[in-house]
Protein backbone atom coordinates (compact mmCIF):
# COMPACT_ATOMS: atom_id res chain seq x y z
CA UNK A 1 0.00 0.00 0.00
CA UNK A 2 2.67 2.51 1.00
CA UNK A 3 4.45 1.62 -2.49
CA UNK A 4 0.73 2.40 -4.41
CA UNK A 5 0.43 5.49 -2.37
CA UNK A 6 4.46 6.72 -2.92
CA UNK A 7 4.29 6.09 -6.64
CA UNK A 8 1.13 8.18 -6.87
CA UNK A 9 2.84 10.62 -5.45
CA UNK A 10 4.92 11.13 -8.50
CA UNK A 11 1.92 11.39 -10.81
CA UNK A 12 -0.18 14.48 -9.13
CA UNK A 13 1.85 16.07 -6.60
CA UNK A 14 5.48 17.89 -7.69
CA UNK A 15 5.70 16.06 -10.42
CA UNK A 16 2.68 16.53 -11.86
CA UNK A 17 4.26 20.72 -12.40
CA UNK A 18 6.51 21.70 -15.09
CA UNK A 19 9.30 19.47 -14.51
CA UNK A 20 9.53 17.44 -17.28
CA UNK A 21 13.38 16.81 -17.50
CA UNK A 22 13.38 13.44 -15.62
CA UNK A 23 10.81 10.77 -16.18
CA UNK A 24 9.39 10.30 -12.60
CA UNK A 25 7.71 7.66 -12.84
CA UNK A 26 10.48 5.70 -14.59
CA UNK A 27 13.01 6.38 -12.21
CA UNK A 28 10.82 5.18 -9.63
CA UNK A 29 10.66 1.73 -12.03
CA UNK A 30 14.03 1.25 -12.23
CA UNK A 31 15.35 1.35 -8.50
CA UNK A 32 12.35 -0.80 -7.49
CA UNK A 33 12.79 -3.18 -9.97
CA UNK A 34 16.64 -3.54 -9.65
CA UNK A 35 15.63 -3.97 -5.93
CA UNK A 36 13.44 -6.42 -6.26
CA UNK A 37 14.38 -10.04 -4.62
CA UNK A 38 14.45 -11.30 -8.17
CA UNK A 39 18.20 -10.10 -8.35
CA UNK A 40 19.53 -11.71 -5.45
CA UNK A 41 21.23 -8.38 -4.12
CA UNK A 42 23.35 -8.06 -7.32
CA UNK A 43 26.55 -9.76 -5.87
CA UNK A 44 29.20 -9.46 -8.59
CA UNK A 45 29.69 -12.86 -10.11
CA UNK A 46 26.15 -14.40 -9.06
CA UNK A 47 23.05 -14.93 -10.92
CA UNK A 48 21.43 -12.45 -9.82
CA UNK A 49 24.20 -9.99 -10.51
CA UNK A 50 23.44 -11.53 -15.00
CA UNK A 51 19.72 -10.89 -13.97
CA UNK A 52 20.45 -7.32 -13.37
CA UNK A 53 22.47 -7.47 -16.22
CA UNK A 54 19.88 -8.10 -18.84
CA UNK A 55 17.77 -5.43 -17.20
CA UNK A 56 19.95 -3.11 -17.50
CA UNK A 57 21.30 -3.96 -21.35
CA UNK A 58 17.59 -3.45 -21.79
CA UNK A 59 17.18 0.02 -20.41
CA UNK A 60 20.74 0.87 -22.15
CA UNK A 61 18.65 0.17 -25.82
CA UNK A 62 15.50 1.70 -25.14
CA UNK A 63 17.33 4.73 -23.95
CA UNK A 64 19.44 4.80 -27.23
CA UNK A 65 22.86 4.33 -26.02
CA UNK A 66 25.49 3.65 -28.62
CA UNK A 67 27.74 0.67 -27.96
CA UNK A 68 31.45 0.21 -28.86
CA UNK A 69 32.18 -1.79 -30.65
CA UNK A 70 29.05 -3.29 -30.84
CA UNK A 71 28.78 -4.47 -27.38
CA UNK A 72 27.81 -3.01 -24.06
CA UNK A 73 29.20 -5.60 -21.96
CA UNK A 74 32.98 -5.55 -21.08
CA UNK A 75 34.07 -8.81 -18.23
CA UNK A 76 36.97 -7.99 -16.01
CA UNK A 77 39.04 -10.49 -13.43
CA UNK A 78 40.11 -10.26 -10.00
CA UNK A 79 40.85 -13.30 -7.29
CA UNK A 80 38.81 -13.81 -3.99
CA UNK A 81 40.93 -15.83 -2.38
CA UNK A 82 41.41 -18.89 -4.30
CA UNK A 83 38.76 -18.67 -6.37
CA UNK A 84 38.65 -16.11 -10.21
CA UNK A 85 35.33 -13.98 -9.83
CA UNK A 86 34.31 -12.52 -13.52
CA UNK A 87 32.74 -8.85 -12.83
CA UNK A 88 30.86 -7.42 -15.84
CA UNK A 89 30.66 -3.09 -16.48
CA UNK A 90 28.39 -2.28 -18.87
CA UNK A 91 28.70 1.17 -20.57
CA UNK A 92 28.02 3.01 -23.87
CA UNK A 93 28.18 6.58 -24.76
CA UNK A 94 25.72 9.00 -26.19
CA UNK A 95 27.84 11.33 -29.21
CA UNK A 96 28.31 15.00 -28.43
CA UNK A 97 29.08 17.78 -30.74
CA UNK A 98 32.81 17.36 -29.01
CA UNK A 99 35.24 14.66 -28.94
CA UNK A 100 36.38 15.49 -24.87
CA UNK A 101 34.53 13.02 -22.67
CA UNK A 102 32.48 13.61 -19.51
CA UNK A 103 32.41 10.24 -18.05
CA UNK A 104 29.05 9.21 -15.74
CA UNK A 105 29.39 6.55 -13.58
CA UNK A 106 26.94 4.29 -11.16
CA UNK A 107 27.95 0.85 -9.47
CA UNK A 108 25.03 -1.81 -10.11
CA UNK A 109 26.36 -4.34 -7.28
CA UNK A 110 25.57 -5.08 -3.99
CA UNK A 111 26.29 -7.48 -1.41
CA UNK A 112 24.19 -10.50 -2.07
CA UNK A 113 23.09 -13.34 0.31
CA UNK A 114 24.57 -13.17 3.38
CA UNK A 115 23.57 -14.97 6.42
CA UNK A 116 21.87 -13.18 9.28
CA UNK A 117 22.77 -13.18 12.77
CA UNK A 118 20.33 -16.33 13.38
CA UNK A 119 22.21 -17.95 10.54
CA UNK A 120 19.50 -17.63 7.22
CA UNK A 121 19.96 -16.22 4.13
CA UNK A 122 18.74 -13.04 3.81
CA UNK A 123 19.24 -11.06 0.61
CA UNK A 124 20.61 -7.16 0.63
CA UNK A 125 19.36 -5.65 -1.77
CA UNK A 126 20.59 -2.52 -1.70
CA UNK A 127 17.74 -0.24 -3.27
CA UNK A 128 20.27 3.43 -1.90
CA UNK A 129 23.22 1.32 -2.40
CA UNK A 130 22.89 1.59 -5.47
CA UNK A 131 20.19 1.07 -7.51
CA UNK A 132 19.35 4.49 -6.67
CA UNK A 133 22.69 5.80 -8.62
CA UNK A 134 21.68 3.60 -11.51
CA UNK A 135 18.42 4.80 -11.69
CA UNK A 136 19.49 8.37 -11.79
CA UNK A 137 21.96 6.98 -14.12
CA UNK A 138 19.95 5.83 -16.60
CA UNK A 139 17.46 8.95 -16.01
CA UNK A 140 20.48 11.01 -17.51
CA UNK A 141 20.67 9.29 -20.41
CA UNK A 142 17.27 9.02 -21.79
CA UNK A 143 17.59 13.10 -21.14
CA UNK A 144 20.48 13.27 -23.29
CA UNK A 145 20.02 11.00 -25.94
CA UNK A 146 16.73 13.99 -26.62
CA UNK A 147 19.01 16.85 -25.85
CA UNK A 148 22.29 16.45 -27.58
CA UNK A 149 25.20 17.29 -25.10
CA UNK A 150 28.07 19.40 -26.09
CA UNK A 151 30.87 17.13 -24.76
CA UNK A 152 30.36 13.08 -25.53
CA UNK A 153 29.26 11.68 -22.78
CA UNK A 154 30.26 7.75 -21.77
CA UNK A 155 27.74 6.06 -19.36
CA UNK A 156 29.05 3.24 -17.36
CA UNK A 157 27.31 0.84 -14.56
CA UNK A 158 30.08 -0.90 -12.84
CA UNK A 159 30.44 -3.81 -11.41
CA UNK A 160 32.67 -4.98 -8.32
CA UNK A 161 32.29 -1.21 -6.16
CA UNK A 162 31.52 -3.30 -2.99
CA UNK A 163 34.79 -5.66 -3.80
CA UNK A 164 37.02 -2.88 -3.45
CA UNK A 165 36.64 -0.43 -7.10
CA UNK A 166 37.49 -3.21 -9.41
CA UNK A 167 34.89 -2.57 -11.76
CA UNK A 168 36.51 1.19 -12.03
CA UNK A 169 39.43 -0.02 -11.96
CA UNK A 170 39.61 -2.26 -14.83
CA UNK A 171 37.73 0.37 -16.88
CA UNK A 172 40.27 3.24 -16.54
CA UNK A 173 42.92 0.71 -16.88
CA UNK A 174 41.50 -0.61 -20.76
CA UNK A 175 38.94 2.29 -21.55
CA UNK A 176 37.28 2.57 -24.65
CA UNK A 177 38.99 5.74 -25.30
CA UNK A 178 42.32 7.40 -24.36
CA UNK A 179 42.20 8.66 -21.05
CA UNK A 180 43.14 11.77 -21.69
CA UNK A 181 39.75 12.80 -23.47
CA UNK A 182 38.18 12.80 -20.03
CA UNK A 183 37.41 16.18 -19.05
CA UNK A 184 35.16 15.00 -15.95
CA UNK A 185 33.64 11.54 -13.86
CA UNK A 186 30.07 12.31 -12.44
CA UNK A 187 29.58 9.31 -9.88
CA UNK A 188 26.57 8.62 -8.54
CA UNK A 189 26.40 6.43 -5.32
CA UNK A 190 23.10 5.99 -2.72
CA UNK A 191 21.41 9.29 -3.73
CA UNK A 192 17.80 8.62 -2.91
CA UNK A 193 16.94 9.69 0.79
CA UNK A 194 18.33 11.37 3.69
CA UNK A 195 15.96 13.09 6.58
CA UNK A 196 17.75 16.66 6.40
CA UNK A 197 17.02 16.96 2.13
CA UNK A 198 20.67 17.46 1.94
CA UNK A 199 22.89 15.65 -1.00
CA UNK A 200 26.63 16.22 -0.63
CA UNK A 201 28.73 16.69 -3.96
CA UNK A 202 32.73 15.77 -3.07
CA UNK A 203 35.13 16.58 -5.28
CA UNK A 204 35.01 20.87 -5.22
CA UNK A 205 37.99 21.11 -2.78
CA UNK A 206 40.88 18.85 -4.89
CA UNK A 207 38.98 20.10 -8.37
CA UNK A 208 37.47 23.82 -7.34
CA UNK A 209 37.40 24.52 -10.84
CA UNK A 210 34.15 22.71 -10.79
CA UNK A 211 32.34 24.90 -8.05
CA UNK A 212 31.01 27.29 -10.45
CA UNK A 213 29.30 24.36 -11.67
CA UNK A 214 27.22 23.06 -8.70
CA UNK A 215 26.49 26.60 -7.53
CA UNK A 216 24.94 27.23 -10.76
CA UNK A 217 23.02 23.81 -10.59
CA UNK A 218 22.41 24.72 -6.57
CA UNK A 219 20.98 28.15 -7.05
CA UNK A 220 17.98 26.33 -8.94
CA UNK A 221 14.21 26.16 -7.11
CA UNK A 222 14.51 22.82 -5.57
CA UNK A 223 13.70 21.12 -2.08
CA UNK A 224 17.07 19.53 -1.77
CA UNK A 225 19.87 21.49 -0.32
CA UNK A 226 23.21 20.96 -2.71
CA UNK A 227 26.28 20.76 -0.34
CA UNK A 228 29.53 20.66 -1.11
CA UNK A 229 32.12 18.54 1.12
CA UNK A 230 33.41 15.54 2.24
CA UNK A 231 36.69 16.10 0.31
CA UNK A 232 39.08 17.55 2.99
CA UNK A 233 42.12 16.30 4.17
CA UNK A 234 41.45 16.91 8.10
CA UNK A 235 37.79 15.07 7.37
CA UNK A 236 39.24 11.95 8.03
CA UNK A 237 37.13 8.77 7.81
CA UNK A 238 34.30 11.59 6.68
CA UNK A 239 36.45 11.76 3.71
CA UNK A 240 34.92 10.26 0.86
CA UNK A 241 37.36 10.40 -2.28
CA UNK A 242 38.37 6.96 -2.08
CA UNK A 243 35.12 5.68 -1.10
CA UNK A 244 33.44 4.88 -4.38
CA UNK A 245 34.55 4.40 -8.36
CA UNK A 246 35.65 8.33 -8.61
CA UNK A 247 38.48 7.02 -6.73
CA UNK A 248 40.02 5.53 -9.78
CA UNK A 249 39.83 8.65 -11.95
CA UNK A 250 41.00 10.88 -8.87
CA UNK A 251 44.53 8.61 -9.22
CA UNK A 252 44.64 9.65 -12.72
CA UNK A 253 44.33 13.56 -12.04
CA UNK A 254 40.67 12.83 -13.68
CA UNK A 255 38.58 16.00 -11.79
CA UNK A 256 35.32 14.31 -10.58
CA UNK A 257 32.38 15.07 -8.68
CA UNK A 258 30.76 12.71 -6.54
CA UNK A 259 26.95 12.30 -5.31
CA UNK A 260 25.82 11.04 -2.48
CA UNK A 261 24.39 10.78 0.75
CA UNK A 262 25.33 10.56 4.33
CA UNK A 263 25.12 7.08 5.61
CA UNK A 264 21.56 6.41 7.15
CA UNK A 265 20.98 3.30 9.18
CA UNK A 266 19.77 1.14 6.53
CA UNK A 267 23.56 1.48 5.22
CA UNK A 268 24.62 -2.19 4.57
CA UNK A 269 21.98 -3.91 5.97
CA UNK A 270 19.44 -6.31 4.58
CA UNK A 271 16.69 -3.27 5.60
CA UNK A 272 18.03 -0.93 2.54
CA UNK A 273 14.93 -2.01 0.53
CA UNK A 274 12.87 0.34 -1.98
CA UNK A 275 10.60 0.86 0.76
CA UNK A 276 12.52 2.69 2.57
CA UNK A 277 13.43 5.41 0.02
CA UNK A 278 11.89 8.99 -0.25
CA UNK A 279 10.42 9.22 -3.80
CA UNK A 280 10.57 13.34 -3.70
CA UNK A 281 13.76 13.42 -2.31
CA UNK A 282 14.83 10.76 -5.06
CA UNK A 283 13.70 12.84 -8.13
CA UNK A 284 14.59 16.51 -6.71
CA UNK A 285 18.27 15.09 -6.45
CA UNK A 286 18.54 13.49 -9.70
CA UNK A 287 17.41 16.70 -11.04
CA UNK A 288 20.52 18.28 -9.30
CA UNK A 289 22.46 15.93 -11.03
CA UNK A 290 21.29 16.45 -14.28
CA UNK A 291 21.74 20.29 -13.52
CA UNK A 292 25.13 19.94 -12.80
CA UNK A 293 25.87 17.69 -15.46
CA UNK A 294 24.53 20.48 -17.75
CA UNK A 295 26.71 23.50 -16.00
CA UNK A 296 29.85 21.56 -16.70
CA UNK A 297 28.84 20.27 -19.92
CA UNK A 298 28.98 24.10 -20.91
CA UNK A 299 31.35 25.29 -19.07
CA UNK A 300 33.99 23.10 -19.18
């Protein structure tokens, strides 16, 4: 019932007004469905993680994303122990009027089964962490593929975030393009609630070139309140540079900006479920996004 009630929401209230950038109800569609138990909690390597997969290579089509080289999919490596895990990133780029590359970026993986403290399988399936990012992911593209961008923009959904960045990893390491056509990485990691409306964008203080950008996107009528932070050296373990795929470009000298949320206390539990995320919140921040996306895809 709460679900029926939520997703009305997006029909008559806000998003009933003028904003027409982002397909509400579609976003709402995508983080519920790659939520769902269906996926198994999108552990890289498991069934569920190909489930999501095919979802996903489905939305990448409909939305008009061109692949390279005729494929979106793109396996990677890495050892757990004894045992050779395949991860998959899936990415495609929409053509600008430019060859320099703005690079967006979402990890599709999540923890799995695990066992709970009474020792049953319970899956996590990680509906902030981060099917939300995908969502708002694939939110951006539909957008673009109907509003050409100036730069080309390359839209990736990695795999292997929660295994320590090696979906990122293996992508900057063979990327479809030279690295040094990357002007930008937008990441987008567990961006759809938090109880103050606040979303925090980290990567102004290292890159402050990009500022103008999210004040421009920041001074925009909206419920959410833009922040800037989580990027300074004296913020510790509040530092979040290393904390998701930006990481990866950040090593290169690739500026990047990074969405997100405090953690909440659903964070890596079995109880981060699509019932538990704020459908306004959800939509008002991926229009931030897409805002600042569109700032830096002038400016830059």
């Amino acid at each position: 019932m709460k679900t029926t009630i939520l997703c009305g929401l997006l029909l008559t209230g806000l998003f009933a007004k003028a904003q027409t950038n982002i397909d509400s109800v579609q976003l709402i569609k995508d983080i519920r469905t790659l939520s769902d138990d269906k996926f198994e909690g999108r552990r890289t390597g498991s069934k569920g993680s190909r489930m999501a997969q095919f979802y996903l290579l489905d939305r990448f089509k409909q939305s008009g994303l061109q692949p390279f080289n005729k494929t979106y999919e793109y396996p990677f490596y890495y050892q757990e122990g004894d045992k050779q895990v395949m991860g998959t990133n899936l990415y495609g780029y929409i053509k600008g009027k430019s060859a320099s590359i703005i690079v967006i970026t979402a990890h599709y993986d999540h923890l799995g089964i695990k066992k709970d403290p009474a020792g049953k399988d319970s899956i996590y399936n990680g509906a902030d962490d981060n099917a939300s990012g995908v969502g708002s992911l694939l939110a951006l593209m539909s957008y673009f593929k109907k509003h050409t961008p100036q730069h080309t923009l390359i839209f990736v959904a990695f795999d292997g975030e929660e295994e320590g960045l090696k979906g990122a990893a293996a992508f900057v390491k063979t990327p479809p393009v030279p690295v040094n056509r990357f002007l930008l990485n937008v990441n987008l990691d567990m961006v759809s609630r938090n109880d103050k409306n606040e979303l925090y964008v980290c990567g102004v203080t290292p890159y402050p070139a990009l500022k103008s950008f999210v004040d421009a996107a920041a001074a925009k009528s909206n419920t959410v309140k833009l922040i800037t932070g989580h990027d300074h050296n004296e913020d510790a373990g509040d530092n979040w540079i290393s904390q998701s795929d930006q990481y990866e470009f950040h090593k290169l000298k690739i500026p990047f900006l990074y969405f997100g949320v405090e953690d909440h206390p659903d964070y890596h539990k079995r109880s981060d479920e699509f019932e538990h995320i704020q459908p306004s919140f959800y939509y008002q921040a991926t229009l931030h996004i897409l805002n600042v996306v569109l700032a830096a895809d002038k400016g830059l």
